[in-house]
N, C-alpha and C. Protein backbone atom coordinates (compact mmCIF):
# COMPACT_ATOMS: atom_id res chain seq x y z
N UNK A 1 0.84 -1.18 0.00
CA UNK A 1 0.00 0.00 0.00
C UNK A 1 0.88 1.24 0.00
N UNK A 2 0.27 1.99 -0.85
CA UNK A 2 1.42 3.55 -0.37
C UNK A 2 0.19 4.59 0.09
N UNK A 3 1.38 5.34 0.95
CA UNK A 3 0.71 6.54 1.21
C UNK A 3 0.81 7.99 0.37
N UNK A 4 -0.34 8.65 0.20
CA UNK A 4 -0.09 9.57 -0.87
C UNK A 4 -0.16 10.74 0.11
N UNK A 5 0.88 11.81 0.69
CA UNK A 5 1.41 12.74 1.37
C UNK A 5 0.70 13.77 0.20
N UNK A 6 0.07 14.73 1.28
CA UNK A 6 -0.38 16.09 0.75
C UNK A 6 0.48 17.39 1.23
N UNK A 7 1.63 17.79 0.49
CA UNK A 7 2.34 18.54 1.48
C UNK A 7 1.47 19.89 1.09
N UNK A 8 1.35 21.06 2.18
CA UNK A 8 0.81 22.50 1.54
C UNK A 8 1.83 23.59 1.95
N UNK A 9 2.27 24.24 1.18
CA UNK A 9 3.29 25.53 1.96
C UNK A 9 2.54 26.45 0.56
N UNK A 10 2.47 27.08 1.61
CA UNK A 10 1.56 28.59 1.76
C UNK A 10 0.53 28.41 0.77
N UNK A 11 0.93 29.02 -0.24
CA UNK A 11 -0.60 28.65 -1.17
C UNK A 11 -0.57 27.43 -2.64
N UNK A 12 0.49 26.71 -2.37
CA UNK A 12 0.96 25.72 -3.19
C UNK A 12 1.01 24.00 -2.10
N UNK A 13 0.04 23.62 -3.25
CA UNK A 13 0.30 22.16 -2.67
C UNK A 13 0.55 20.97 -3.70
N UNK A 14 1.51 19.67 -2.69
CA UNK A 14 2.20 18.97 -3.14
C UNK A 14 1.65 17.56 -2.96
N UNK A 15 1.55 17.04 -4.54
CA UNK A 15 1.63 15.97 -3.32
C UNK A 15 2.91 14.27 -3.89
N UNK A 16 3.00 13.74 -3.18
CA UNK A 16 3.92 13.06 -2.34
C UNK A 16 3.79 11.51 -2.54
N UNK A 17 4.08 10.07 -3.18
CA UNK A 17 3.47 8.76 -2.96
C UNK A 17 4.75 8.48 -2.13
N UNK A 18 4.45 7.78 -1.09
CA UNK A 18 5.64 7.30 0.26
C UNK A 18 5.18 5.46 -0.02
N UNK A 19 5.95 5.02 -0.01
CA UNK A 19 5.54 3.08 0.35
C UNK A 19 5.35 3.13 1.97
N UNK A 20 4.09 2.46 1.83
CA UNK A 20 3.66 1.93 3.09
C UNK A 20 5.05 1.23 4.48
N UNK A 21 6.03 0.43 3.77
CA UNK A 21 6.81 0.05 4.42
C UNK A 21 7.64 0.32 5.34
N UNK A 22 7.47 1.91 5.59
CA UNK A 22 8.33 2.82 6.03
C UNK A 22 7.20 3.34 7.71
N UNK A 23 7.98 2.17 8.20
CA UNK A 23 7.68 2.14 9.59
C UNK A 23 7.72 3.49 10.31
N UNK A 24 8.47 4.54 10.28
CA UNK A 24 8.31 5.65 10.91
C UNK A 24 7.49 6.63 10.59
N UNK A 25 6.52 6.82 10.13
CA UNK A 25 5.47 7.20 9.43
C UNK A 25 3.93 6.19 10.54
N UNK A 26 4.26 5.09 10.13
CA UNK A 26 2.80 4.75 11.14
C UNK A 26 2.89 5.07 12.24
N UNK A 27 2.22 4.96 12.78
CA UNK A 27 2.04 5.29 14.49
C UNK A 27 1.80 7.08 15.00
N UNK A 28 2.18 7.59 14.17
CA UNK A 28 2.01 9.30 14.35
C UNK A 28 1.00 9.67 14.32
N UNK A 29 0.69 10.96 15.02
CA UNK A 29 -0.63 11.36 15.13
C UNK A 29 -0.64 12.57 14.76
N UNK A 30 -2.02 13.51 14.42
CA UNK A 30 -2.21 14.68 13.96
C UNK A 30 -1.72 15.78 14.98
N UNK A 31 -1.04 16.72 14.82
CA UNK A 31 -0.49 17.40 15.26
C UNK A 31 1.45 17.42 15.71
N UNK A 32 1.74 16.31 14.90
CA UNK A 32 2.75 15.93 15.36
C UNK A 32 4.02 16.15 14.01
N UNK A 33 5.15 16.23 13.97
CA UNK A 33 5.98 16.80 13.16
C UNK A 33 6.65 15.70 12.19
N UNK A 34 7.07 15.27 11.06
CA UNK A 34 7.66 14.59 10.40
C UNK A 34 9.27 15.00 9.62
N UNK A 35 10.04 14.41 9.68
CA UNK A 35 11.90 14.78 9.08
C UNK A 35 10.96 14.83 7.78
N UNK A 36 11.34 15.90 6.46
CA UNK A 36 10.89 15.88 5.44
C UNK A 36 11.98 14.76 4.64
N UNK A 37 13.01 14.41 5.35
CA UNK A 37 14.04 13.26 4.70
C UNK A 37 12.93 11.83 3.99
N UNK A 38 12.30 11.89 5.34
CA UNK A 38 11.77 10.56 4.86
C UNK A 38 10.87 10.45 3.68
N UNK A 39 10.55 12.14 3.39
CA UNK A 39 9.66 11.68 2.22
C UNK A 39 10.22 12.44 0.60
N UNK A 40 11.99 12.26 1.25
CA UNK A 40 12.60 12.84 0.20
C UNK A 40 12.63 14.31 -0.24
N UNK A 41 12.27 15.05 1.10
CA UNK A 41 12.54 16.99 1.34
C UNK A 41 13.37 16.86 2.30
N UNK A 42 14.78 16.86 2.23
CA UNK A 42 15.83 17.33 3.12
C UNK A 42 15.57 19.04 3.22
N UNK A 43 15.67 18.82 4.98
CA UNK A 43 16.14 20.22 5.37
C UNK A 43 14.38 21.02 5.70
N UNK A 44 13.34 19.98 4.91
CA UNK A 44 12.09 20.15 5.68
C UNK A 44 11.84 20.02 6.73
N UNK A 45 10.58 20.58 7.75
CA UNK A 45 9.73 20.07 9.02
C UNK A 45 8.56 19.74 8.34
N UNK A 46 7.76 18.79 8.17
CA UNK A 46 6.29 19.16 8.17
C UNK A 46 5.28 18.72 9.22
N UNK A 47 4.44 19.16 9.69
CA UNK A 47 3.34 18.84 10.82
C UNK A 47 2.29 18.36 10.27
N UNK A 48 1.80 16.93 10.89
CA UNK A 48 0.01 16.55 10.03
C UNK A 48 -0.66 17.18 10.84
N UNK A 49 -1.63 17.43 9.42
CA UNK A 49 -3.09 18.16 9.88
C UNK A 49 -3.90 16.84 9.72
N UNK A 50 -3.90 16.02 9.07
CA UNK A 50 -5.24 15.65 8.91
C UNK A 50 -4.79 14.35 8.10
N UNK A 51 -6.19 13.63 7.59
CA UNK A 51 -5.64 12.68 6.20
C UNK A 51 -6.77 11.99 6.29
N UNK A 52 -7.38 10.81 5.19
CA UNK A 52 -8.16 9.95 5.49
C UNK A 52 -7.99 9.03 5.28
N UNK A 53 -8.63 7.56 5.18
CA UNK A 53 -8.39 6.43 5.39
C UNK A 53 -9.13 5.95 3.84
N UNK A 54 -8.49 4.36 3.14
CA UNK A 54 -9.40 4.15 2.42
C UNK A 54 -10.74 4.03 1.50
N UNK A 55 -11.49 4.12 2.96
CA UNK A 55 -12.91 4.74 2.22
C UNK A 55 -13.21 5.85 2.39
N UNK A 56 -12.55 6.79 2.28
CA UNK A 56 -12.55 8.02 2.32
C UNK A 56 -13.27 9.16 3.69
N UNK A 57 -12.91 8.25 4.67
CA UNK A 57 -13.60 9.13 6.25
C UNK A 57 -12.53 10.05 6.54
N UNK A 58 -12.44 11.05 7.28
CA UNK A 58 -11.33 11.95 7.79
C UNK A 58 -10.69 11.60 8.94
N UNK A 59 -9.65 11.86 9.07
CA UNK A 59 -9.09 11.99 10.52
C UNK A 59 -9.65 13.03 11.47
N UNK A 60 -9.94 12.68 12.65
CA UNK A 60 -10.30 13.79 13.56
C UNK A 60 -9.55 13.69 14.58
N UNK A 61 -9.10 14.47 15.55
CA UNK A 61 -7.89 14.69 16.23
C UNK A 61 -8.93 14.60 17.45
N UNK A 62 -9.93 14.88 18.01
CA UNK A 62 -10.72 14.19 18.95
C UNK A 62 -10.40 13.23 19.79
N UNK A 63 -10.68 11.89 18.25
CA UNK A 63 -10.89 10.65 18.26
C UNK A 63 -9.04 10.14 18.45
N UNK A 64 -9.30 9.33 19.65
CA UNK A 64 -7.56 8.65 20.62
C UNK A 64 -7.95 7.17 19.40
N UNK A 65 -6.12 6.97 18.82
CA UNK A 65 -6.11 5.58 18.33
C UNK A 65 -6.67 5.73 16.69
N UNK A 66 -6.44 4.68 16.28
CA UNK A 66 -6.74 4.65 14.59
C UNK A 66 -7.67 3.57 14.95
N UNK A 67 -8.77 3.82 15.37
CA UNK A 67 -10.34 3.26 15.31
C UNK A 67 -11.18 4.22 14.19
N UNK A 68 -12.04 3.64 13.70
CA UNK A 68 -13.42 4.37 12.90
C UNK A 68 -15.04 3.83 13.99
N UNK A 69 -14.83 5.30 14.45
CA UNK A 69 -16.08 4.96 14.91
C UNK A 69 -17.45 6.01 14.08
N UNK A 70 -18.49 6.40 14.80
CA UNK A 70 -19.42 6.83 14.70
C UNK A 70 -19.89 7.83 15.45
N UNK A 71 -19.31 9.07 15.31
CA UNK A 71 -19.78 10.58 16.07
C UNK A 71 -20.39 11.04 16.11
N UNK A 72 -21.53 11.74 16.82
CA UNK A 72 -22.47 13.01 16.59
C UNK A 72 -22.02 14.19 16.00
N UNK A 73 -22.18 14.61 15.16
CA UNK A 73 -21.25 15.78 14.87
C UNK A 73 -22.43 17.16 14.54
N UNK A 74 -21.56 18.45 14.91
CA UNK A 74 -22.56 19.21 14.86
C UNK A 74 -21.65 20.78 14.02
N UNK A 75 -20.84 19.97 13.17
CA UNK A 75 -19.93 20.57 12.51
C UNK A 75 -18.82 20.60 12.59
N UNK A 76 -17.74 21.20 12.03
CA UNK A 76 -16.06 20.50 11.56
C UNK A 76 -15.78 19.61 10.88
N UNK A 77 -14.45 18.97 10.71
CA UNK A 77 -14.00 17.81 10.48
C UNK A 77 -14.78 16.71 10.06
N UNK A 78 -15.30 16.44 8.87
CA UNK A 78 -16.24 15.10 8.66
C UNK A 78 -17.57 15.91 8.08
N UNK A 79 -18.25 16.71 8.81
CA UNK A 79 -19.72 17.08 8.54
C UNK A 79 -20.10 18.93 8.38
N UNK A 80 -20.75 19.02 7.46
CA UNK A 80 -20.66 20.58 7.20
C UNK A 80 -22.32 21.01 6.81
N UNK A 81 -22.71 21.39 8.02
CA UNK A 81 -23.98 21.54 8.25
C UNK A 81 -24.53 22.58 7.63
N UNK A 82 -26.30 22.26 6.91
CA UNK A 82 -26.43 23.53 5.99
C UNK A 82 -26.92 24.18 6.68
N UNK A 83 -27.61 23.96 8.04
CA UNK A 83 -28.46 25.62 8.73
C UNK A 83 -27.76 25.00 10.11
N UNK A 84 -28.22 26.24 10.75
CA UNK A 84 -27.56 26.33 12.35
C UNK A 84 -28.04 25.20 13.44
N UNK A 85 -27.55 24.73 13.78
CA UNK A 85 -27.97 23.46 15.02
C UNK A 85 -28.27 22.38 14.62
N UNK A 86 -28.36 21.92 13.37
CA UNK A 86 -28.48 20.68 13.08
C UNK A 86 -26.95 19.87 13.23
N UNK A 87 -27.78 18.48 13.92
CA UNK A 87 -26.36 17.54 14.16
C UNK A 87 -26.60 16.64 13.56
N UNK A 88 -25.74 15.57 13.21
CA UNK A 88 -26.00 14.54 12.50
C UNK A 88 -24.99 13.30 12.92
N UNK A 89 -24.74 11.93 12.75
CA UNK A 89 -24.19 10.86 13.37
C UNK A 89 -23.40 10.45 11.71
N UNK A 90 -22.10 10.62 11.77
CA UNK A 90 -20.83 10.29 11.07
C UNK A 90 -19.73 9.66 11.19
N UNK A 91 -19.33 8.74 10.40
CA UNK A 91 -17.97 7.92 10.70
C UNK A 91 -16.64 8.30 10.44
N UNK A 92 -15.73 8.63 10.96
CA UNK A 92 -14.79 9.54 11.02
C UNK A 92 -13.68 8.74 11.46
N UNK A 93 -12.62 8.51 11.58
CA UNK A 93 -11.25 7.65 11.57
C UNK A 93 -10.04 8.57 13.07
N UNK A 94 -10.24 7.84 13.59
CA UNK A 94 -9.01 8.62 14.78
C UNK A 94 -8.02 9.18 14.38
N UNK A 95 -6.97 9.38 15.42
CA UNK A 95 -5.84 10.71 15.00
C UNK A 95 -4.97 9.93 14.68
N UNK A 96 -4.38 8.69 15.16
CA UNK A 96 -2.88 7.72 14.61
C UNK A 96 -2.90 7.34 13.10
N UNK A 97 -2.16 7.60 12.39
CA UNK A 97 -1.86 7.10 11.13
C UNK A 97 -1.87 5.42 11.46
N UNK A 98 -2.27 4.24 10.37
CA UNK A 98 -2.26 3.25 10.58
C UNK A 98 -2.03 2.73 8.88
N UNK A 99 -2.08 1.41 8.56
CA UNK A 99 -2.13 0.90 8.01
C UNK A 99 -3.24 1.53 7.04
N UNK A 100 -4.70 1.35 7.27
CA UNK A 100 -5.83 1.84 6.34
C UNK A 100 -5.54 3.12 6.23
N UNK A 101 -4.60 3.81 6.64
CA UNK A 101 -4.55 4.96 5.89
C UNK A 101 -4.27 5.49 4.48
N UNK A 102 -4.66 6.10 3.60
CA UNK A 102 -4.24 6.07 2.36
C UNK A 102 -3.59 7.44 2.28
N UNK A 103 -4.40 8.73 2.73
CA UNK A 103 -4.13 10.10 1.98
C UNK A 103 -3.20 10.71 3.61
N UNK A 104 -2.29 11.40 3.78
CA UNK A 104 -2.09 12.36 4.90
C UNK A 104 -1.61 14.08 4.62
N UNK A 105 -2.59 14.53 5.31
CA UNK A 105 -2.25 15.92 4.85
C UNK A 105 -1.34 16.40 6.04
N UNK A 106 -0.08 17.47 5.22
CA UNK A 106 0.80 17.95 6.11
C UNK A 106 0.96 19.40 5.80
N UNK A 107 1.04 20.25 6.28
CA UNK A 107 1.68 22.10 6.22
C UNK A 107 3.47 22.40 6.80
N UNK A 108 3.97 22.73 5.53
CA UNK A 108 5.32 22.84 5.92
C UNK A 108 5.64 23.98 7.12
N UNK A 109 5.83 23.37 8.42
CA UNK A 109 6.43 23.86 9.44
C UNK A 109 8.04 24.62 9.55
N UNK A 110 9.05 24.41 8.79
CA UNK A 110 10.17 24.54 8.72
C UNK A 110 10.86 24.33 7.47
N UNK A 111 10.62 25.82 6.47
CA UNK A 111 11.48 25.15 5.34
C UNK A 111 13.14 24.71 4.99
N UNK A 112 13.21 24.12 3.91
CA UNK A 112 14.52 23.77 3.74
C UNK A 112 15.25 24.71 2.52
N UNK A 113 16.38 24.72 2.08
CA UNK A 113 17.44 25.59 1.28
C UNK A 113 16.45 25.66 -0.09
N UNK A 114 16.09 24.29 -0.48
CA UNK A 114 15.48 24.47 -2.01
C UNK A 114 14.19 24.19 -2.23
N UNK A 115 13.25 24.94 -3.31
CA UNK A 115 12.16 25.22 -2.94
C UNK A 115 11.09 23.10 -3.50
N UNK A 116 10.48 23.22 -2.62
CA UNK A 116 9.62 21.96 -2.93
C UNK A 116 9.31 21.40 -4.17
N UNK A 117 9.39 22.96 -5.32
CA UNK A 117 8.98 22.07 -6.94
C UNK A 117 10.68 22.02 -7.22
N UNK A 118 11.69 22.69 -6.67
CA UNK A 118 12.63 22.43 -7.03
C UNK A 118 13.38 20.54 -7.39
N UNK A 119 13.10 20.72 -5.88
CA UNK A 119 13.13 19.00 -5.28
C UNK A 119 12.43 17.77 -6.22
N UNK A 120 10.71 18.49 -6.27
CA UNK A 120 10.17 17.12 -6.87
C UNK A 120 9.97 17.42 -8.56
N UNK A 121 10.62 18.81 -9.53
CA UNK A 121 10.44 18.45 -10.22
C UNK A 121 11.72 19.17 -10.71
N UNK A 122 13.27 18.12 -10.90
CA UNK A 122 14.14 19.04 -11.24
C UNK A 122 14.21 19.09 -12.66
N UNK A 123 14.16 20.24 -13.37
CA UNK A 123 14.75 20.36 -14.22
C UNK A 123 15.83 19.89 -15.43
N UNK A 124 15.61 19.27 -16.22
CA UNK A 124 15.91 18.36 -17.08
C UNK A 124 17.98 19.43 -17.46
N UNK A 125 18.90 18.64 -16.79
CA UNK A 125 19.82 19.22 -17.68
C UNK A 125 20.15 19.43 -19.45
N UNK A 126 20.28 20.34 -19.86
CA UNK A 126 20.33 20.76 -20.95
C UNK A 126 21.67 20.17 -22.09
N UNK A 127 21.95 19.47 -22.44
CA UNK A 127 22.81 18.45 -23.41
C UNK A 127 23.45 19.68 -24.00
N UNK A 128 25.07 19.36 -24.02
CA UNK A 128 25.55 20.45 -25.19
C UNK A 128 25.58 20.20 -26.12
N UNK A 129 25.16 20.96 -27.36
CA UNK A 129 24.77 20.54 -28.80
C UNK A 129 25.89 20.91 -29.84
N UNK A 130 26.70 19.86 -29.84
CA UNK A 130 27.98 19.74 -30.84
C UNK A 130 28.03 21.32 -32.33
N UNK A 131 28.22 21.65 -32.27
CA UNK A 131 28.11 22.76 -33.65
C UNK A 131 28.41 22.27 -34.60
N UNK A 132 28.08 22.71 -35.76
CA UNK A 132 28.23 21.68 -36.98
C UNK A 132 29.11 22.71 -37.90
């Protein structure tokens, strides 16, 4: 399985496929900081905000553990209510990254020397063209 990393710095976002295999990545929770090494941004910080799981539920920072349960919700994260005071009962995915995770969103906390499209999209060197 891979994980597909949403990086955002400032008004540009990135995104990222990581292989699942990469044990330091599971177990983290929302609000918590990642080495941008591991996902191939030296000299990055990034912090998760958020992410969702397979079938597409959100992370909510609430919810302790990578369980999917079933919340009342009366807006935020998961449910976006069309008039005032209505609540409604939604399935929403805890704060630990796990295995069923597919998507994780992150906001660059600490940048590094070169800029993010630098990194993931370098520039093709230019061949010198013999003169004839």
């Amino acid at each position: 399985m891979v994980f597909k990393v949403v990086v955002s710095d400032k008004n540009e976002s990135y995104q990222i496929e990581v292989d699942s295999n990469n044990k330091k990545i599971i177990g983290l929770s929302i609000g918590e900081d990642i080495d941008g090494a591991l996902l191939g941004l030296d000299g990055y910080t990034l912090t998760i905000t958020g992410g969702s799981d397979k079938n597409g539920f959100p992370m909510k920072k609430d919810v302790s553990g990578s369980r999917r349960i079933k919340s009342l919700l009366s807006g935020g994260i998961g449910y976006n209510p069309k008039a005032k005071g209505i609540k409604r009962r939604k399935t929403i995915r805890g704060t630990s990254i796990s295995d069923e995770i597919v998507q994780i969103n992150t906001v660059v906390s600490k940048s590094g020397k070169k800029s993010i499209n630098a990194i993931l999209n370098p520039e093709p060197e230019e061949e010198a063209k013999p003169e004839e």
